[in-house]
Structures are given as C-alpha cells and as structure tokens.
PDB file of N, CA and C in Angstrom:
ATOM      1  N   UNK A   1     -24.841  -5.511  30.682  1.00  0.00           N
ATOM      2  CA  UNK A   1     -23.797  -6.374  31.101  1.00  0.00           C
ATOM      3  C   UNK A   1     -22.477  -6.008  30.461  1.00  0.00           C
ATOM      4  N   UNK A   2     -21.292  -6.664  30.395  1.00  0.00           N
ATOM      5  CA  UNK A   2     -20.167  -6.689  30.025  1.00  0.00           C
ATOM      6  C   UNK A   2     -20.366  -6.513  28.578  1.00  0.00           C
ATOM      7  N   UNK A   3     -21.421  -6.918  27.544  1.00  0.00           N
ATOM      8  CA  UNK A   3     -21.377  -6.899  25.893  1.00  0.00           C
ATOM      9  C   UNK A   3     -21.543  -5.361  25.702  1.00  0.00           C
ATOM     10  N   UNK A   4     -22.266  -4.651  26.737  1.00  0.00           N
ATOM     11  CA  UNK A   4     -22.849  -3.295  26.504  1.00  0.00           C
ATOM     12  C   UNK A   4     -21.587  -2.553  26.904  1.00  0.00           C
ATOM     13  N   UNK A   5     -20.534  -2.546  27.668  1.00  0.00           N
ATOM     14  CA  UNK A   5     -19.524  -2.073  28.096  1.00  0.00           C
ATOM     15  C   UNK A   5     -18.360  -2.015  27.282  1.00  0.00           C
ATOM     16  N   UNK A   6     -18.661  -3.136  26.773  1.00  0.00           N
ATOM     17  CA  UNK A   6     -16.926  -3.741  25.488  1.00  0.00           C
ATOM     18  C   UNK A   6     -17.811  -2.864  23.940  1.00  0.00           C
ATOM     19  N   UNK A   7     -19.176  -3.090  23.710  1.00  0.00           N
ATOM     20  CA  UNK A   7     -19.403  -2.299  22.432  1.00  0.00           C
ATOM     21  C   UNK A   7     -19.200  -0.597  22.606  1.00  0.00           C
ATOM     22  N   UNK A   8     -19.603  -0.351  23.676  1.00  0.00           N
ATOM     23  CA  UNK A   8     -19.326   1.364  24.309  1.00  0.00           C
ATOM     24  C   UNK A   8     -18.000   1.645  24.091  1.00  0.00           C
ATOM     25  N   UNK A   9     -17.161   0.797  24.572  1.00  0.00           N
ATOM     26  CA  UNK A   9     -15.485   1.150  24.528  1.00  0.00           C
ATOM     27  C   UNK A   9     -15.069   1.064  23.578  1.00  0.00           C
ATOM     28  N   UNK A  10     -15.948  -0.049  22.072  1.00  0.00           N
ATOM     29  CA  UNK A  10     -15.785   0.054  20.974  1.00  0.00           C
ATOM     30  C   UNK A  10     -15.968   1.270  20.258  1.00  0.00           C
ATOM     31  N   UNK A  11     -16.960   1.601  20.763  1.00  0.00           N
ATOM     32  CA  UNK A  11     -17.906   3.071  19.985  1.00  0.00           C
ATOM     33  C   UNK A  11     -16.870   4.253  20.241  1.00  0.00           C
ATOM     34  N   UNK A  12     -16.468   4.652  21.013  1.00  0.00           N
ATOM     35  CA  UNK A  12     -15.755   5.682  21.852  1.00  0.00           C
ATOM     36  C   UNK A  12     -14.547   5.617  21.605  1.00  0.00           C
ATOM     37  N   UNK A  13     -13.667   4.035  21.376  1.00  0.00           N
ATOM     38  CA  UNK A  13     -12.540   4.099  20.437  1.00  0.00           C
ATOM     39  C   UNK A  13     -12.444   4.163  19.099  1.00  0.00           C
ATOM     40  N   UNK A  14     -13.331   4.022  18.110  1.00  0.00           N
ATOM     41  CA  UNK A  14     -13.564   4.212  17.091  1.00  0.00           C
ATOM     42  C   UNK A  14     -13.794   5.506  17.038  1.00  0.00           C
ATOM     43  N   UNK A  15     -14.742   6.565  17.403  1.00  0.00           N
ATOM     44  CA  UNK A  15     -14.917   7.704  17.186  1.00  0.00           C
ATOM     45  C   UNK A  15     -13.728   8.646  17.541  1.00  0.00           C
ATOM     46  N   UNK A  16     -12.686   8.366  18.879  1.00  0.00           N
ATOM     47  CA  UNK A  16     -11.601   8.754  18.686  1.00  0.00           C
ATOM     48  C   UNK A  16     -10.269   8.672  18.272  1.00  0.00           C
ATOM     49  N   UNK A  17     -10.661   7.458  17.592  1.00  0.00           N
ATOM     50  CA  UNK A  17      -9.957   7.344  15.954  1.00  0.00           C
ATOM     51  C   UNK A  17     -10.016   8.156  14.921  1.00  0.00           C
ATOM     52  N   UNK A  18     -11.570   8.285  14.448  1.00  0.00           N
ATOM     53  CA  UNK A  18     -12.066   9.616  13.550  1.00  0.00           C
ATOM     54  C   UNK A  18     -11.597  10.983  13.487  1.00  0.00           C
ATOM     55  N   UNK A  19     -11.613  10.760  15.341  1.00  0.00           N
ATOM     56  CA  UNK A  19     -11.470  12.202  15.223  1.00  0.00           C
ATOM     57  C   UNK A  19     -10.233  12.783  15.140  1.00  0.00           C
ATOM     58  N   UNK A  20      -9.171  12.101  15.367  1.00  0.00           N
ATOM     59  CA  UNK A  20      -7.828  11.835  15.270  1.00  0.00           C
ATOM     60  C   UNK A  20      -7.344  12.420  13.244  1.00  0.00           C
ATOM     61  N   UNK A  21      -8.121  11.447  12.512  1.00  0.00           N
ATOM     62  CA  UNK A  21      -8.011  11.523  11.498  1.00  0.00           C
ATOM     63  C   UNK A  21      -7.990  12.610  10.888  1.00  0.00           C
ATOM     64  N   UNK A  22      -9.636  13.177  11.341  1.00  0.00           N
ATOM     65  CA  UNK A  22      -9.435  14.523  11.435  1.00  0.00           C
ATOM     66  C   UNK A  22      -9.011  16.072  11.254  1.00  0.00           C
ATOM     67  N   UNK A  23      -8.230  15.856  12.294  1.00  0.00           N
ATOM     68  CA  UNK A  23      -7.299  16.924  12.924  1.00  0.00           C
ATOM     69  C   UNK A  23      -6.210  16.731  12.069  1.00  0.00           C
ATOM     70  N   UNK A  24      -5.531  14.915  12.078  1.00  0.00           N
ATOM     71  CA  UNK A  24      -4.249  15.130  10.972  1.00  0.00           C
ATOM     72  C   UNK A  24      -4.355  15.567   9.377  1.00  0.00           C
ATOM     73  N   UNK A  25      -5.574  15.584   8.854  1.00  0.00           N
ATOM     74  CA  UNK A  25      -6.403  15.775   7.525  1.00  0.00           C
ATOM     75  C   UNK A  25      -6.130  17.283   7.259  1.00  0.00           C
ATOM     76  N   UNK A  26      -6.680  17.949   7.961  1.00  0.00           N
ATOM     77  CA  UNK A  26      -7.241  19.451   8.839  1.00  0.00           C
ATOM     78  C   UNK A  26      -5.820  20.524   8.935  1.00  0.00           C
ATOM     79  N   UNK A  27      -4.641  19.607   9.646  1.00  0.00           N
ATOM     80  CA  UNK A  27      -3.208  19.932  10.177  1.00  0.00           C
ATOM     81  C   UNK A  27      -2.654  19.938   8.526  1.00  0.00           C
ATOM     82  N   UNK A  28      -2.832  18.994   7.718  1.00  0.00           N
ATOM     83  CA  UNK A  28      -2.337  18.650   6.435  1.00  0.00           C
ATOM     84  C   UNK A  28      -2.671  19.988   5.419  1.00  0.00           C
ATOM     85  N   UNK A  29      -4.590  19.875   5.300  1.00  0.00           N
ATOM     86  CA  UNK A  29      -4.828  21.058   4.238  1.00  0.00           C
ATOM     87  C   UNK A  29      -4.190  22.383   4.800  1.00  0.00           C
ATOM     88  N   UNK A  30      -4.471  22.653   5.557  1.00  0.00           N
ATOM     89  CA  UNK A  30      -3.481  23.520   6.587  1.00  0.00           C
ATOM     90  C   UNK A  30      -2.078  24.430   5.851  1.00  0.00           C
ATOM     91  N   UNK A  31      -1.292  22.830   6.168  1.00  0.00           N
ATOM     92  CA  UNK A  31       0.035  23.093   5.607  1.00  0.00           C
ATOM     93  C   UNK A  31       0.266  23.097   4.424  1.00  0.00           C
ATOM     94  N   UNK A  32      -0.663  22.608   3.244  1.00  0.00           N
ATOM     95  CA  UNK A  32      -0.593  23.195   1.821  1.00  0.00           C
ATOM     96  C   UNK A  32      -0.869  24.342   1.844  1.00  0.00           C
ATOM     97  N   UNK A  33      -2.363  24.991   2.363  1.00  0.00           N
ATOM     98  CA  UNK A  33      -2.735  26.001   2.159  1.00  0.00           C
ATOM     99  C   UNK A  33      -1.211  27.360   2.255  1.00  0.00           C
ATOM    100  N   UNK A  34      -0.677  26.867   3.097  1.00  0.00           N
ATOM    101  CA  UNK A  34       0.329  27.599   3.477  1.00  0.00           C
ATOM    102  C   UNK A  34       1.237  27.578   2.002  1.00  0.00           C
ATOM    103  N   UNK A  35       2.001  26.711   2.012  1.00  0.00           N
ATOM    104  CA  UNK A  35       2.736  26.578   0.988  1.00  0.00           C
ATOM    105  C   UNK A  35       2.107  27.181  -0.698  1.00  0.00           C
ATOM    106  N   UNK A  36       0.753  27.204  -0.680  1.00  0.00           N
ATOM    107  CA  UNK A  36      -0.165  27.617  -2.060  1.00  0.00           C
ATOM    108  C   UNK A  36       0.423  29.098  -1.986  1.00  0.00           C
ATOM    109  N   UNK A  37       0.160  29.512  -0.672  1.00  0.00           N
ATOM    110  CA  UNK A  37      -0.309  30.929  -0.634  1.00  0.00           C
ATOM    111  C   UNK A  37       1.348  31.613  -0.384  1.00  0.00           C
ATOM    112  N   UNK A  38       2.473  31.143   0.026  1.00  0.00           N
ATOM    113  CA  UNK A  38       3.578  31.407   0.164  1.00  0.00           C
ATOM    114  C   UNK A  38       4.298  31.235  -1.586  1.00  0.00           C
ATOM    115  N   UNK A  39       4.070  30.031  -2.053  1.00  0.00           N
ATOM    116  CA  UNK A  39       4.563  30.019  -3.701  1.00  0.00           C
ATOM    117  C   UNK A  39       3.511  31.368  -4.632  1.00  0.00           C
ATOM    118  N   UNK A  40       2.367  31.526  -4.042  1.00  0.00           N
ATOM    119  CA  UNK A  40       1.163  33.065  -5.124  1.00  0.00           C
ATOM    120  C   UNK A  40       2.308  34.228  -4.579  1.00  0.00           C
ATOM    121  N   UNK A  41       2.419  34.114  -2.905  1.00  0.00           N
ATOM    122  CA  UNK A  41       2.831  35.191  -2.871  1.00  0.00           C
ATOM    123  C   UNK A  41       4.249  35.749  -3.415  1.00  0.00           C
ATOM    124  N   UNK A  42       5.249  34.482  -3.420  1.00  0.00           N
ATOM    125  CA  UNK A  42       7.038  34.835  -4.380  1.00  0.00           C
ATOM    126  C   UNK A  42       6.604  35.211  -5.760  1.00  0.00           C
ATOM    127  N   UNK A  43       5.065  35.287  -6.311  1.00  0.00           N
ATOM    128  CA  UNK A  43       4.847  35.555  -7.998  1.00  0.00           C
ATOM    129  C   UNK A  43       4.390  36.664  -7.904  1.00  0.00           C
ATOM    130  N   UNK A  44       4.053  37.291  -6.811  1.00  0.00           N
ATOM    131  CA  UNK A  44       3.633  39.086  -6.564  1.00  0.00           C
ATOM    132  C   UNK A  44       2.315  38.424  -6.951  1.00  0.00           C
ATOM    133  N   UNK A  45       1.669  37.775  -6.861  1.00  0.00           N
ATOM    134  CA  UNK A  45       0.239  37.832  -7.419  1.00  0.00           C
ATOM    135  C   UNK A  45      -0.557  38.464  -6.529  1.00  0.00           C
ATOM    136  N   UNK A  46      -1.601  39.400  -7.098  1.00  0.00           N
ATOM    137  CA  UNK A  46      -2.114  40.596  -6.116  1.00  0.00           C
ATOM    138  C   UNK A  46      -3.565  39.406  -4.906  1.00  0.00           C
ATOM    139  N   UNK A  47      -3.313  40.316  -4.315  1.00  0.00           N
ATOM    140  CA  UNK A  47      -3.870  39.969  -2.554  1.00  0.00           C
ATOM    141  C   UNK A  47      -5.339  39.192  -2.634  1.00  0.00           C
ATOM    142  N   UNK A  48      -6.164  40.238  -3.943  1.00  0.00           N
ATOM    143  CA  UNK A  48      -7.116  39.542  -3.789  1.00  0.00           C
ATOM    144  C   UNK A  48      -7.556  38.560  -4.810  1.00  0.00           C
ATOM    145  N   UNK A  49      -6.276  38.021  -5.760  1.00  0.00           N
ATOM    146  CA  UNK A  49      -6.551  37.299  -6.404  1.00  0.00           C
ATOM    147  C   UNK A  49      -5.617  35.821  -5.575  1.00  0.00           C
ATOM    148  N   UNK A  50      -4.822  35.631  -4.688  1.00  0.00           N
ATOM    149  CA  UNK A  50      -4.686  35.083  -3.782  1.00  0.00           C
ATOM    150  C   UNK A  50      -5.592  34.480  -2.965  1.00  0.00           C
ATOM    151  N   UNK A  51      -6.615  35.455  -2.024  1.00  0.00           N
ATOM    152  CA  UNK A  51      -7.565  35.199  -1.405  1.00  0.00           C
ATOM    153  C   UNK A  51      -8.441  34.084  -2.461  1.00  0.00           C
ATOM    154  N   UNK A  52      -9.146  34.804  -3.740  1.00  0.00           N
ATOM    155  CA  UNK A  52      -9.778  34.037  -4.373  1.00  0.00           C
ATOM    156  C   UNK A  52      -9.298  32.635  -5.014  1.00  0.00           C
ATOM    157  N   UNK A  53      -8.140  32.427  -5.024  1.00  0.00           N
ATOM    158  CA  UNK A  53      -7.425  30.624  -5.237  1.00  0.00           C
ATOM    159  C   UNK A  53      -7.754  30.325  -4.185  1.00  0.00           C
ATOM    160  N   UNK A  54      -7.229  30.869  -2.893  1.00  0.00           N
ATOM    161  CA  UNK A  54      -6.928  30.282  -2.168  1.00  0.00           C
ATOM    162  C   UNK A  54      -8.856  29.617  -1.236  1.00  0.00           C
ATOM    163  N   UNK A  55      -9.834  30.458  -1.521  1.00  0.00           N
ATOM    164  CA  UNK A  55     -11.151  30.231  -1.499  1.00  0.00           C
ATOM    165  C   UNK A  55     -11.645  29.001  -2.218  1.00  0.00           C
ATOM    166  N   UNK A  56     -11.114  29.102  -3.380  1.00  0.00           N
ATOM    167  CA  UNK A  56     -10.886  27.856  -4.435  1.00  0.00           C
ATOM    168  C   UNK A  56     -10.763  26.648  -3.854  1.00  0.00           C
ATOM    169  N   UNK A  57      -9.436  26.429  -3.425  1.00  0.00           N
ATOM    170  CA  UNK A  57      -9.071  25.345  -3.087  1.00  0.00           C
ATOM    171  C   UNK A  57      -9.483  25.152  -1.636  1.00  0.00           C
ATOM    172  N   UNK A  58     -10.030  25.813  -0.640  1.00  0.00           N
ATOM    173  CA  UNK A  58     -10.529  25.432   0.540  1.00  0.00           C
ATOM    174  C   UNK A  58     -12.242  24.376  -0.017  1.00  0.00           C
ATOM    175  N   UNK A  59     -12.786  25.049  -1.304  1.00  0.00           N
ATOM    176  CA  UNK A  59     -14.079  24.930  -1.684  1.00  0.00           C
ATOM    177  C   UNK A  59     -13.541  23.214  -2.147  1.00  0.00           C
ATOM    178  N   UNK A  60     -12.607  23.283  -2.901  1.00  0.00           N
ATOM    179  CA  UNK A  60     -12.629  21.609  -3.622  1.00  0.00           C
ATOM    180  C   UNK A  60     -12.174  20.948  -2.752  1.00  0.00           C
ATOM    181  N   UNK A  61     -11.683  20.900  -1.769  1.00  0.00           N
ATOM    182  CA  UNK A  61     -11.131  20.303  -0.924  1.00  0.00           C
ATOM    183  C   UNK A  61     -11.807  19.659   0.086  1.00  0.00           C
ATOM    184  N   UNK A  62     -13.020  20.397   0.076  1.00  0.00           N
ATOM    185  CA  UNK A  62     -14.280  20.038   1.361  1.00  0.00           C
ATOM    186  C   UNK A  62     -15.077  19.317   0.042  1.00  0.00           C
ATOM    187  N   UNK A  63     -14.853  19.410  -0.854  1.00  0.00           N
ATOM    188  CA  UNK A  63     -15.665  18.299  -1.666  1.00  0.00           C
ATOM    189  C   UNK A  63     -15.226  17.056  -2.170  1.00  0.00           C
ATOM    190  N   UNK A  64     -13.903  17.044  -2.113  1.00  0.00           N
ATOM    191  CA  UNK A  64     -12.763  15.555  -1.970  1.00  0.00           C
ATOM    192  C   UNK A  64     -12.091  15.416  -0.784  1.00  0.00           C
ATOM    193  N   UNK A  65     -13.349  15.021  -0.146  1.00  0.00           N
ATOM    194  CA  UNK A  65     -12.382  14.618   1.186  1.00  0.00           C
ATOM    195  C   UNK A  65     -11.402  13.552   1.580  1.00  0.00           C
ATOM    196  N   UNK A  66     -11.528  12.981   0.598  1.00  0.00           N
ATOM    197  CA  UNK A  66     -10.485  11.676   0.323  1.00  0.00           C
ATOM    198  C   UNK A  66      -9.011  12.126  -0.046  1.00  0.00           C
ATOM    199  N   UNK A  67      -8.685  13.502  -0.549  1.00  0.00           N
ATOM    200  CA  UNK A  67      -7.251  13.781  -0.825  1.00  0.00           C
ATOM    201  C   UNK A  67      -7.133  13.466  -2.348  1.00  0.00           C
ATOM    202  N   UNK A  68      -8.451  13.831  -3.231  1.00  0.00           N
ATOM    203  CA  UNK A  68      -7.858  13.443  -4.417  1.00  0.00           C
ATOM    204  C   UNK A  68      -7.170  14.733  -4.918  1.00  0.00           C
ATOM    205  N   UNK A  69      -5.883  14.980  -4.768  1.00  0.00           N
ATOM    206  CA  UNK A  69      -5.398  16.369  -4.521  1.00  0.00           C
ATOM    207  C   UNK A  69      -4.861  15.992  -6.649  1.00  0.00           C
ATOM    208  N   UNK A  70      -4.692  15.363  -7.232  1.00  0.00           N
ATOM    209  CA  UNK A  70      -4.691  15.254  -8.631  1.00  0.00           C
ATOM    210  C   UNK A  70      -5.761  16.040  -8.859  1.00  0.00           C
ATOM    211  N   UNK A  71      -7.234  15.196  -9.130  1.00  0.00           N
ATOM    212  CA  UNK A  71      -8.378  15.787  -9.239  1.00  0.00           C
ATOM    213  C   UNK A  71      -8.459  17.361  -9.243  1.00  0.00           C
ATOM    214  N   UNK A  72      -8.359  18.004  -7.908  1.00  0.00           N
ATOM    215  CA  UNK A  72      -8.009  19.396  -7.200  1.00  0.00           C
ATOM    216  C   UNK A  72      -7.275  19.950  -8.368  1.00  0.00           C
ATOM    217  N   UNK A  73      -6.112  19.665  -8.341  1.00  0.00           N
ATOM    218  CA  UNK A  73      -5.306  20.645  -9.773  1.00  0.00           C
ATOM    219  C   UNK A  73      -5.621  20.388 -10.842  1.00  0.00           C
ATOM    220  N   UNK A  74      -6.307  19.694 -11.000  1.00  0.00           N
ATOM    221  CA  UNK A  74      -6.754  19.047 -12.990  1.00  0.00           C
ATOM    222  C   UNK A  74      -7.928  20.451 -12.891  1.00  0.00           C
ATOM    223  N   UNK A  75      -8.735  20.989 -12.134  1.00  0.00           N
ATOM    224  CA  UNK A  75      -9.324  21.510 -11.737  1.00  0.00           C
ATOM    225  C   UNK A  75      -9.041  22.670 -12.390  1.00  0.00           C
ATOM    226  N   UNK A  76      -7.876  23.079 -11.762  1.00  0.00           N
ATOM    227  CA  UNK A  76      -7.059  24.700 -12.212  1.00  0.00           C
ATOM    228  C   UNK A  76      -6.883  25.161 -13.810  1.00  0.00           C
ATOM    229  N   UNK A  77      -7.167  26.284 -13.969  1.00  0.00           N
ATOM    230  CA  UNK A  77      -6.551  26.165 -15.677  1.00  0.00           C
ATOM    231  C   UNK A  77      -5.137  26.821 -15.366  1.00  0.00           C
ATOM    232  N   UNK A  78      -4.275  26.367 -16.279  1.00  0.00           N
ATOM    233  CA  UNK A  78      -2.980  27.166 -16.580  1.00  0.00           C
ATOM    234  C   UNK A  78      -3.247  28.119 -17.280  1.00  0.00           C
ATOM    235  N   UNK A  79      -1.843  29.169 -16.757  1.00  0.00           N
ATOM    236  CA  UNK A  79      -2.112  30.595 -17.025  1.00  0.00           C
ATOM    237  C   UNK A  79      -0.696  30.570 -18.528  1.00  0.00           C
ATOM    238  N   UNK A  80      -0.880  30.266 -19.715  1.00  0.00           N
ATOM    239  CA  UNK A  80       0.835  30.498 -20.226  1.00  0.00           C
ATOM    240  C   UNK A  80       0.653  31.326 -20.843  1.00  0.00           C
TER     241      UNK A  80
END
C-alpha cells in the first residue's frame, strides 16, 4: 500500500543523500591531496618519496572517515 511506497521513497532518498556525501568527501580528499602534493613538490622533494606521503595519507584517511584531519597530521613526524 501507500506505507510501502512513502518508506521506499524514504530508503532511496536517504541513500541518495549518502551518496551525495560521498562524492563531496571524495571531491574534498581530492583537493588536499592536490595541494599535499603541489606544497612536496615547491620543496623538490624527490618523486618517490612524494608518492610514499602521499600513499600515507590516502591510507589514514580511509581509516578516519570522519575528517579527523588533526589526528592525520599528529600522525606525521617532523623533519627539523
């Protein structure tokens, strides 16, 4: 009946809510990644030690999916 129709349209708007989220999450790590790898690259830091941060932070990032992007750099050691 009509309850099975309005919870479906529930289900289906909710999930393309999610998925929405997503993509803007996704679009976001994205555009750091960019900016990480554009600030390694103005320090000449060599190619494949680039790759390997930048492996880094794809790895912690899929394990805080919440954006605890603090967390993420507490992570890093400094180089002085």
């Amino acid at each position: 009946g009509s309850t099975g129709v309005v919870t479906m349209a529930y289900v289906i708007g909710t999930a393309h809510s999610m998925l929405e989220q997503i993509d803007e999450k996704q679009g976001q790590t994205k555009q750091k990644m960019e900016a990480i790898k554009a600030w390694l690259l103005q320090r000449d830091v060599p190619p494949e030690l680039i790759k390997r941060i930048l492996e880094y932070y794809v790895y912690m990032w899929s394990r805080f999916t919440g954006g605890e992007e603090i967390v993420v750099l507490k992570e890093l050691h400094s180089c002085k």
